[in-house]
PDB file of N, CA and C in Angstrom:
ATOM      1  N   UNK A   1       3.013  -8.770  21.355  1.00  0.00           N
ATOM      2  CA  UNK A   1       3.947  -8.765  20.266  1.00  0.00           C
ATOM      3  C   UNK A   1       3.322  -9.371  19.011  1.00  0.00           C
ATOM      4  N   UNK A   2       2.366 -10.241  19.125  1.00  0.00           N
ATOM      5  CA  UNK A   2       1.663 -10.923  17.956  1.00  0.00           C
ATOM      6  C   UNK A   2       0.135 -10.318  18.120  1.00  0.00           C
ATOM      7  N   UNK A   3      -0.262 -10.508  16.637  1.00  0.00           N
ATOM      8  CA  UNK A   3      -2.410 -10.149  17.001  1.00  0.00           C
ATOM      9  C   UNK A   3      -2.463 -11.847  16.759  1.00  0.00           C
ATOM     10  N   UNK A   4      -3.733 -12.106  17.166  1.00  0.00           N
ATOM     11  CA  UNK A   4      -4.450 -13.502  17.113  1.00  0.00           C
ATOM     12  C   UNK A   4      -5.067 -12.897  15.302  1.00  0.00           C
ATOM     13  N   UNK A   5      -5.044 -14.497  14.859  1.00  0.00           N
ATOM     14  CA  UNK A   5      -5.764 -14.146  13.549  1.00  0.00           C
ATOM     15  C   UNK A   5      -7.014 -13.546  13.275  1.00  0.00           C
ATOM     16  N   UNK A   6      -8.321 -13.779  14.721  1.00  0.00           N
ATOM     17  CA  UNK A   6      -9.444 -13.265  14.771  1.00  0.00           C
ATOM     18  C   UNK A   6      -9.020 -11.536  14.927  1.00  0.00           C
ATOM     19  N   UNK A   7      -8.363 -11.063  15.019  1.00  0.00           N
ATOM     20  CA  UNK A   7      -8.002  -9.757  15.307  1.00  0.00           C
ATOM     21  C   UNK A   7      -7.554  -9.152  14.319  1.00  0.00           C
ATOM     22  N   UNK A   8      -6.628  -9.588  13.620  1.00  0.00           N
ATOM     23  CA  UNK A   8      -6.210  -9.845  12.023  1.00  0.00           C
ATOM     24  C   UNK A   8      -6.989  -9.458  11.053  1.00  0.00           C
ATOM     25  N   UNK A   9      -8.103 -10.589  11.457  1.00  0.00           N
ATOM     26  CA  UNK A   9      -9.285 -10.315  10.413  1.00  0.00           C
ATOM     27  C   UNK A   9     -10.058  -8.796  10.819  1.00  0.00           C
ATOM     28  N   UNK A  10     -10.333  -8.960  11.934  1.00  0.00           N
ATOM     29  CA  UNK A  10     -11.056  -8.059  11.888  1.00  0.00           C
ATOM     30  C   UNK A  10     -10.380  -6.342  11.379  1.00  0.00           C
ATOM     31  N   UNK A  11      -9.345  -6.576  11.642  1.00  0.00           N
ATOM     32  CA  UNK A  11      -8.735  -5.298  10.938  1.00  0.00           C
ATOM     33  C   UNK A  11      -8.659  -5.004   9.273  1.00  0.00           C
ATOM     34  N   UNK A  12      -8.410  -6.106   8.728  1.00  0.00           N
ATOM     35  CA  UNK A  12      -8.367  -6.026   7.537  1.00  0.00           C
ATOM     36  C   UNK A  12      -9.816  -6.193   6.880  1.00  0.00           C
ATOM     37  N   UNK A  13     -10.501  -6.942   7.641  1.00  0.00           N
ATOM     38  CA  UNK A  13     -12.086  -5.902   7.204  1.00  0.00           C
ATOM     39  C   UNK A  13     -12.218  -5.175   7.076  1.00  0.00           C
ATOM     40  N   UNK A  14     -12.144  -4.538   8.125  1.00  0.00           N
ATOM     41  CA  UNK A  14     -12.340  -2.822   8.357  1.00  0.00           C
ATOM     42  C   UNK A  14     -11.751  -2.130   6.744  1.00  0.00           C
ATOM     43  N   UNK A  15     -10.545  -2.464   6.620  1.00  0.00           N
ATOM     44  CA  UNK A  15      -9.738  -1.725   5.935  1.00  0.00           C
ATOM     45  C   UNK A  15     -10.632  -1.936   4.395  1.00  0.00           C
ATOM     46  N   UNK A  16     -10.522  -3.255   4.267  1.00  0.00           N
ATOM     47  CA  UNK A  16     -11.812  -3.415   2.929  1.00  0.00           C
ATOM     48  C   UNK A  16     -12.898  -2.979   3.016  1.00  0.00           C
ATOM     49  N   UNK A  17     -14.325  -2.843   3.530  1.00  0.00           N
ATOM     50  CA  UNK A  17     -14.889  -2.442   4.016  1.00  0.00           C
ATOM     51  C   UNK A  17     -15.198  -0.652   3.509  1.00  0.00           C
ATOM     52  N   UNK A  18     -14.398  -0.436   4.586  1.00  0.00           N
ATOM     53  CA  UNK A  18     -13.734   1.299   4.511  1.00  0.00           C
ATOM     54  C   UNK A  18     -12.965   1.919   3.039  1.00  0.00           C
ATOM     55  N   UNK A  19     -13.016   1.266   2.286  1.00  0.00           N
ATOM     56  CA  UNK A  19     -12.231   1.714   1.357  1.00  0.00           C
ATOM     57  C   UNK A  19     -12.793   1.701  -0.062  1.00  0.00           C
ATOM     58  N   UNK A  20     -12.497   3.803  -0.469  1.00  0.00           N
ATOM     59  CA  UNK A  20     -12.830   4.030  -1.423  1.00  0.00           C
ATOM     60  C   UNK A  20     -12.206   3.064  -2.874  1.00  0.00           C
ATOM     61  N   UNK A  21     -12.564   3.596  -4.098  1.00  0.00           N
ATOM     62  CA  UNK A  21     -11.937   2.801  -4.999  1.00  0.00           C
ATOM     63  C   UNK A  21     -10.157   3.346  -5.147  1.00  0.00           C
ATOM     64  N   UNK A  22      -9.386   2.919  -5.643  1.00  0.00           N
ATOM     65  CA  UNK A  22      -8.422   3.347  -5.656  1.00  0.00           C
ATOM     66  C   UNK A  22      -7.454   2.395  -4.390  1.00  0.00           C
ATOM     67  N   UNK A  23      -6.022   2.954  -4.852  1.00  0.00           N
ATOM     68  CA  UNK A  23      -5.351   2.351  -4.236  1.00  0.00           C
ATOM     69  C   UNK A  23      -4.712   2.274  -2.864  1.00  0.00           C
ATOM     70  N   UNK A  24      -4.708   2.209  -1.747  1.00  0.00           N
ATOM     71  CA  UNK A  24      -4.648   2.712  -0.320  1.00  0.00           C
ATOM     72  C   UNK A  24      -3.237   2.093   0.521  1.00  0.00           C
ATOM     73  N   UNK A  25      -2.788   3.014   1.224  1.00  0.00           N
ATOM     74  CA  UNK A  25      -1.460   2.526   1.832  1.00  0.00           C
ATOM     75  C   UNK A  25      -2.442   2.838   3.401  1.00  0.00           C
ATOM     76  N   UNK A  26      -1.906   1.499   4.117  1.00  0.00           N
ATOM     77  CA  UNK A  26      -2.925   0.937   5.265  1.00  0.00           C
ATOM     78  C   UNK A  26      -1.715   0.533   6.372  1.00  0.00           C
ATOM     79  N   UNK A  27      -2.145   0.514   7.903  1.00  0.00           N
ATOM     80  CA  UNK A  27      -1.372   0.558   9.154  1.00  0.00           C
ATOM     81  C   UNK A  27      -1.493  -0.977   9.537  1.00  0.00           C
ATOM     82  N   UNK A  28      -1.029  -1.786  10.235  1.00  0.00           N
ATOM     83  CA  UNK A  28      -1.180  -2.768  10.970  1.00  0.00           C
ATOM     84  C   UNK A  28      -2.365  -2.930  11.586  1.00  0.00           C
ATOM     85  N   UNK A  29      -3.209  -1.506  11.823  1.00  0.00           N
ATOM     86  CA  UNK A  29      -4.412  -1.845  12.181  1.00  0.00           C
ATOM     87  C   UNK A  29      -5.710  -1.601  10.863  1.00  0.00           C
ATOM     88  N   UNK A  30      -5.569  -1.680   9.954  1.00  0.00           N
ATOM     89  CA  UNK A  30      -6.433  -1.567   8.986  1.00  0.00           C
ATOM     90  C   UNK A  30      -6.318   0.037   8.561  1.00  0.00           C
ATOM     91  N   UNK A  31      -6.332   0.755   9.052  1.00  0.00           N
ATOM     92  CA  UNK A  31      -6.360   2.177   9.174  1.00  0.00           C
ATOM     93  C   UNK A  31      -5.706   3.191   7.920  1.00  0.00           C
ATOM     94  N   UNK A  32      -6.329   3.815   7.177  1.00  0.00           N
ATOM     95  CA  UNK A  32      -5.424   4.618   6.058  1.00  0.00           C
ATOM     96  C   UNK A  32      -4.464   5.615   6.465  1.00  0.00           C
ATOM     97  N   UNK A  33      -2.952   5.302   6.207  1.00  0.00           N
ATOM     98  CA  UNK A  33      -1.881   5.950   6.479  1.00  0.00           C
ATOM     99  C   UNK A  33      -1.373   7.168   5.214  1.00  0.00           C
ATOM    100  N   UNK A  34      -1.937   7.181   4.438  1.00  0.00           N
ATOM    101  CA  UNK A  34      -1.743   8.131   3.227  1.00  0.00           C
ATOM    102  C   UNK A  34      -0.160   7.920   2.647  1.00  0.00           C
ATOM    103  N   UNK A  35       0.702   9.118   2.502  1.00  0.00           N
ATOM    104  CA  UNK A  35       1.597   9.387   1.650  1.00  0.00           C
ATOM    105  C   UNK A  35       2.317   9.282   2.771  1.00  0.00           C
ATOM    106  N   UNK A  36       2.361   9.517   3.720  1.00  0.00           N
ATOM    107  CA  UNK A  36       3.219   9.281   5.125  1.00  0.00           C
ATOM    108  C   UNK A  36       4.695   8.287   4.985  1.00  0.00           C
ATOM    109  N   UNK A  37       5.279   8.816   5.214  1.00  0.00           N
ATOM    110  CA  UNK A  37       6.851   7.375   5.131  1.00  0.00           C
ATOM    111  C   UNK A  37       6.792   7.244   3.786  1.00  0.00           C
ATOM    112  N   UNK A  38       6.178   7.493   2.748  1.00  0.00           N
ATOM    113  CA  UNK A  38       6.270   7.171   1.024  1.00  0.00           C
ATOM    114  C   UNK A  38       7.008   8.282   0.424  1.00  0.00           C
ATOM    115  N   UNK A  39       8.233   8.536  -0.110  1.00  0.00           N
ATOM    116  CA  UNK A  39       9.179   9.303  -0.419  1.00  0.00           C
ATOM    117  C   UNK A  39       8.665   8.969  -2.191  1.00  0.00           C
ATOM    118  N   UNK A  40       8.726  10.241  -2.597  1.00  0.00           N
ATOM    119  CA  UNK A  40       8.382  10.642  -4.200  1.00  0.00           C
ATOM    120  C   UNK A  40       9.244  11.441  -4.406  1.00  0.00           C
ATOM    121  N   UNK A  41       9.912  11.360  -5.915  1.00  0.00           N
ATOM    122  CA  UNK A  41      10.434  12.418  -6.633  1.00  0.00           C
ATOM    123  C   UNK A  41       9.935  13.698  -6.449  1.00  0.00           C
ATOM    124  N   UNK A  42       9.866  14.653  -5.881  1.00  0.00           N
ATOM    125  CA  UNK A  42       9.560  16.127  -6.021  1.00  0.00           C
ATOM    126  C   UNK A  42       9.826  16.448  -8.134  1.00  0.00           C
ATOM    127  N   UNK A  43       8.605  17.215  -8.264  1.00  0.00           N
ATOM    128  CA  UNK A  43       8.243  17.745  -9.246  1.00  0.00           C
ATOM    129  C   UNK A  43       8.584  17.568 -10.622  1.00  0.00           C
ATOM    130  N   UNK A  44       9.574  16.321 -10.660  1.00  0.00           N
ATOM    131  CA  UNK A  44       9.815  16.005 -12.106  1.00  0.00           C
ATOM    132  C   UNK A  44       8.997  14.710 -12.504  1.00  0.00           C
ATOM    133  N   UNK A  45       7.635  15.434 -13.464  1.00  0.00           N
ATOM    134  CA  UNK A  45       7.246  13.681 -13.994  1.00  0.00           C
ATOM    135  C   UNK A  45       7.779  12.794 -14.521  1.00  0.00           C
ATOM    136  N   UNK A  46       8.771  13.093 -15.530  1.00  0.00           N
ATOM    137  CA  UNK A  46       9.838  12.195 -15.857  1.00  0.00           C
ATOM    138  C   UNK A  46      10.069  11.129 -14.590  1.00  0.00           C
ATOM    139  N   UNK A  47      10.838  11.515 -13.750  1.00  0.00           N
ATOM    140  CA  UNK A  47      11.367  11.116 -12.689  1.00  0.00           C
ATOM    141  C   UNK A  47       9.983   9.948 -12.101  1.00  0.00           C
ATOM    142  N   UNK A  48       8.983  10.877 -11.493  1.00  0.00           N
ATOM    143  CA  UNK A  48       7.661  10.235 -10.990  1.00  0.00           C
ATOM    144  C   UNK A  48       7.415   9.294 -11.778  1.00  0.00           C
ATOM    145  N   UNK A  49       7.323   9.356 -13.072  1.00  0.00           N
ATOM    146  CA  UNK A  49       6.836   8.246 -14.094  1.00  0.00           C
ATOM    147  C   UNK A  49       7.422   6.835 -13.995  1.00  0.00           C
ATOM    148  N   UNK A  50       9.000   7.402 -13.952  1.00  0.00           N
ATOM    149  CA  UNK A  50      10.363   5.758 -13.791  1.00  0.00           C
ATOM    150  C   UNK A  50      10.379   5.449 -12.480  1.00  0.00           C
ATOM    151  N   UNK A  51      10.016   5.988 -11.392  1.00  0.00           N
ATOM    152  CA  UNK A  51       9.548   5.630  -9.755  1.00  0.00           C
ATOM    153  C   UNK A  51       8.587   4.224 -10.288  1.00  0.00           C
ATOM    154  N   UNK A  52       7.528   4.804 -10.799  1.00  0.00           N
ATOM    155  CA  UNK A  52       5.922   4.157 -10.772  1.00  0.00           C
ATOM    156  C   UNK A  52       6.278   2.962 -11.575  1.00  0.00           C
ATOM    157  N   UNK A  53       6.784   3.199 -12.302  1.00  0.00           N
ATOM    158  CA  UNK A  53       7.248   1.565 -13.452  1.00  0.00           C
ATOM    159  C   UNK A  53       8.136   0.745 -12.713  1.00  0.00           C
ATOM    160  N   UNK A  54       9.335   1.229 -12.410  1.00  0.00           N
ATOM    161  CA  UNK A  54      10.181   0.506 -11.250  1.00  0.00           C
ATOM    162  C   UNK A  54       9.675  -0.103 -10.355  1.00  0.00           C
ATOM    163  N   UNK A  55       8.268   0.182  -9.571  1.00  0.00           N
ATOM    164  CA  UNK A  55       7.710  -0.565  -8.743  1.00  0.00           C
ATOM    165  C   UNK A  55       6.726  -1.276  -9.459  1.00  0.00           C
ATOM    166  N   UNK A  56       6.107  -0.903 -10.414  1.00  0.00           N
ATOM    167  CA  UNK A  56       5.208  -1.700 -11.266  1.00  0.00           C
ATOM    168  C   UNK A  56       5.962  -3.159 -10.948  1.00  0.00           C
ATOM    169  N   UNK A  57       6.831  -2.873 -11.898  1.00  0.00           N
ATOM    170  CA  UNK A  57       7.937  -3.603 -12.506  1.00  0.00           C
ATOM    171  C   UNK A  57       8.242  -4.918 -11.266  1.00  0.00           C
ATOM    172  N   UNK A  58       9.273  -4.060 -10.404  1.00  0.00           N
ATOM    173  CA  UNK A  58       9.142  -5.194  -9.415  1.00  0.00           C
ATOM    174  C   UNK A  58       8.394  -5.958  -8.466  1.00  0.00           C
ATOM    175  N   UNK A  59       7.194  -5.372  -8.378  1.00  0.00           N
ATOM    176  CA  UNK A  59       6.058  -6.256  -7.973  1.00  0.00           C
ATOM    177  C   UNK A  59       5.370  -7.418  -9.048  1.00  0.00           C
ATOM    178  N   UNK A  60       5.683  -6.738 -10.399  1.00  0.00           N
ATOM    179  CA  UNK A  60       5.089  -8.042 -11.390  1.00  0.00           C
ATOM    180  C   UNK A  60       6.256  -8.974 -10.792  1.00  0.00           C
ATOM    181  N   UNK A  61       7.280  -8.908 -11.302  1.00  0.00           N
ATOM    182  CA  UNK A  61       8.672  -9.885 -10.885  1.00  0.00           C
ATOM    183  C   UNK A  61       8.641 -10.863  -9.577  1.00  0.00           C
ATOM    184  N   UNK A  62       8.054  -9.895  -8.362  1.00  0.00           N
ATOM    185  CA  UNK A  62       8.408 -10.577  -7.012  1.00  0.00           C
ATOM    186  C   UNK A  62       6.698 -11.310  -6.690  1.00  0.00           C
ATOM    187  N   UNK A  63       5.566 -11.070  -7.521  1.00  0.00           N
ATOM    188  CA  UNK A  63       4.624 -11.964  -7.505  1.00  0.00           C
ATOM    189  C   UNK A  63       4.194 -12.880  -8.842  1.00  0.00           C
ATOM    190  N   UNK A  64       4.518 -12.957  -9.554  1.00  0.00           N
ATOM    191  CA  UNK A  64       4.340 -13.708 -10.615  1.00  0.00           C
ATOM    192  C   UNK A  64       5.072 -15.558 -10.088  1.00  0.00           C
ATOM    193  N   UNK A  65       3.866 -16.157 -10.431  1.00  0.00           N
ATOM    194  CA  UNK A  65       4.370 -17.663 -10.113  1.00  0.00           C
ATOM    195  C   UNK A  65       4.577 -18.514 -11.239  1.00  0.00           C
TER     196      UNK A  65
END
């Protein structure tokens, strides 16, 4: 039910390691999961654009100290 932290690490190596430039959506085991489970606006950039800021947005908010 838990990984040990040595196991931890070693996954999230991998995942650094392994990874082109750009931004990557990654599994519990280090592993690239792509667009999978990530729900997007279908075909309106408008739409796509206020998605991408909205999360901008609340990630500045929910990490800023």
């Amino acid at each position: 039910m838990t990984t040990s932290p040595e196991t931890c690490t070693d996954h999230m190596l991998v995942a650094l390691l392994d990874a082109d430039k750009g931004v990557h959506r990654r599994n519990d085991k280090g592993y690239e999961i792509g667009m999978k489970g990530f729900s997007m606006p279908e075909g309106d950039e408008e739409k796509k654009d206020q998605a991408q800021k909205a999360l901008w947005d609340h990630s500045l908010q929910a990490t800023t100290v």
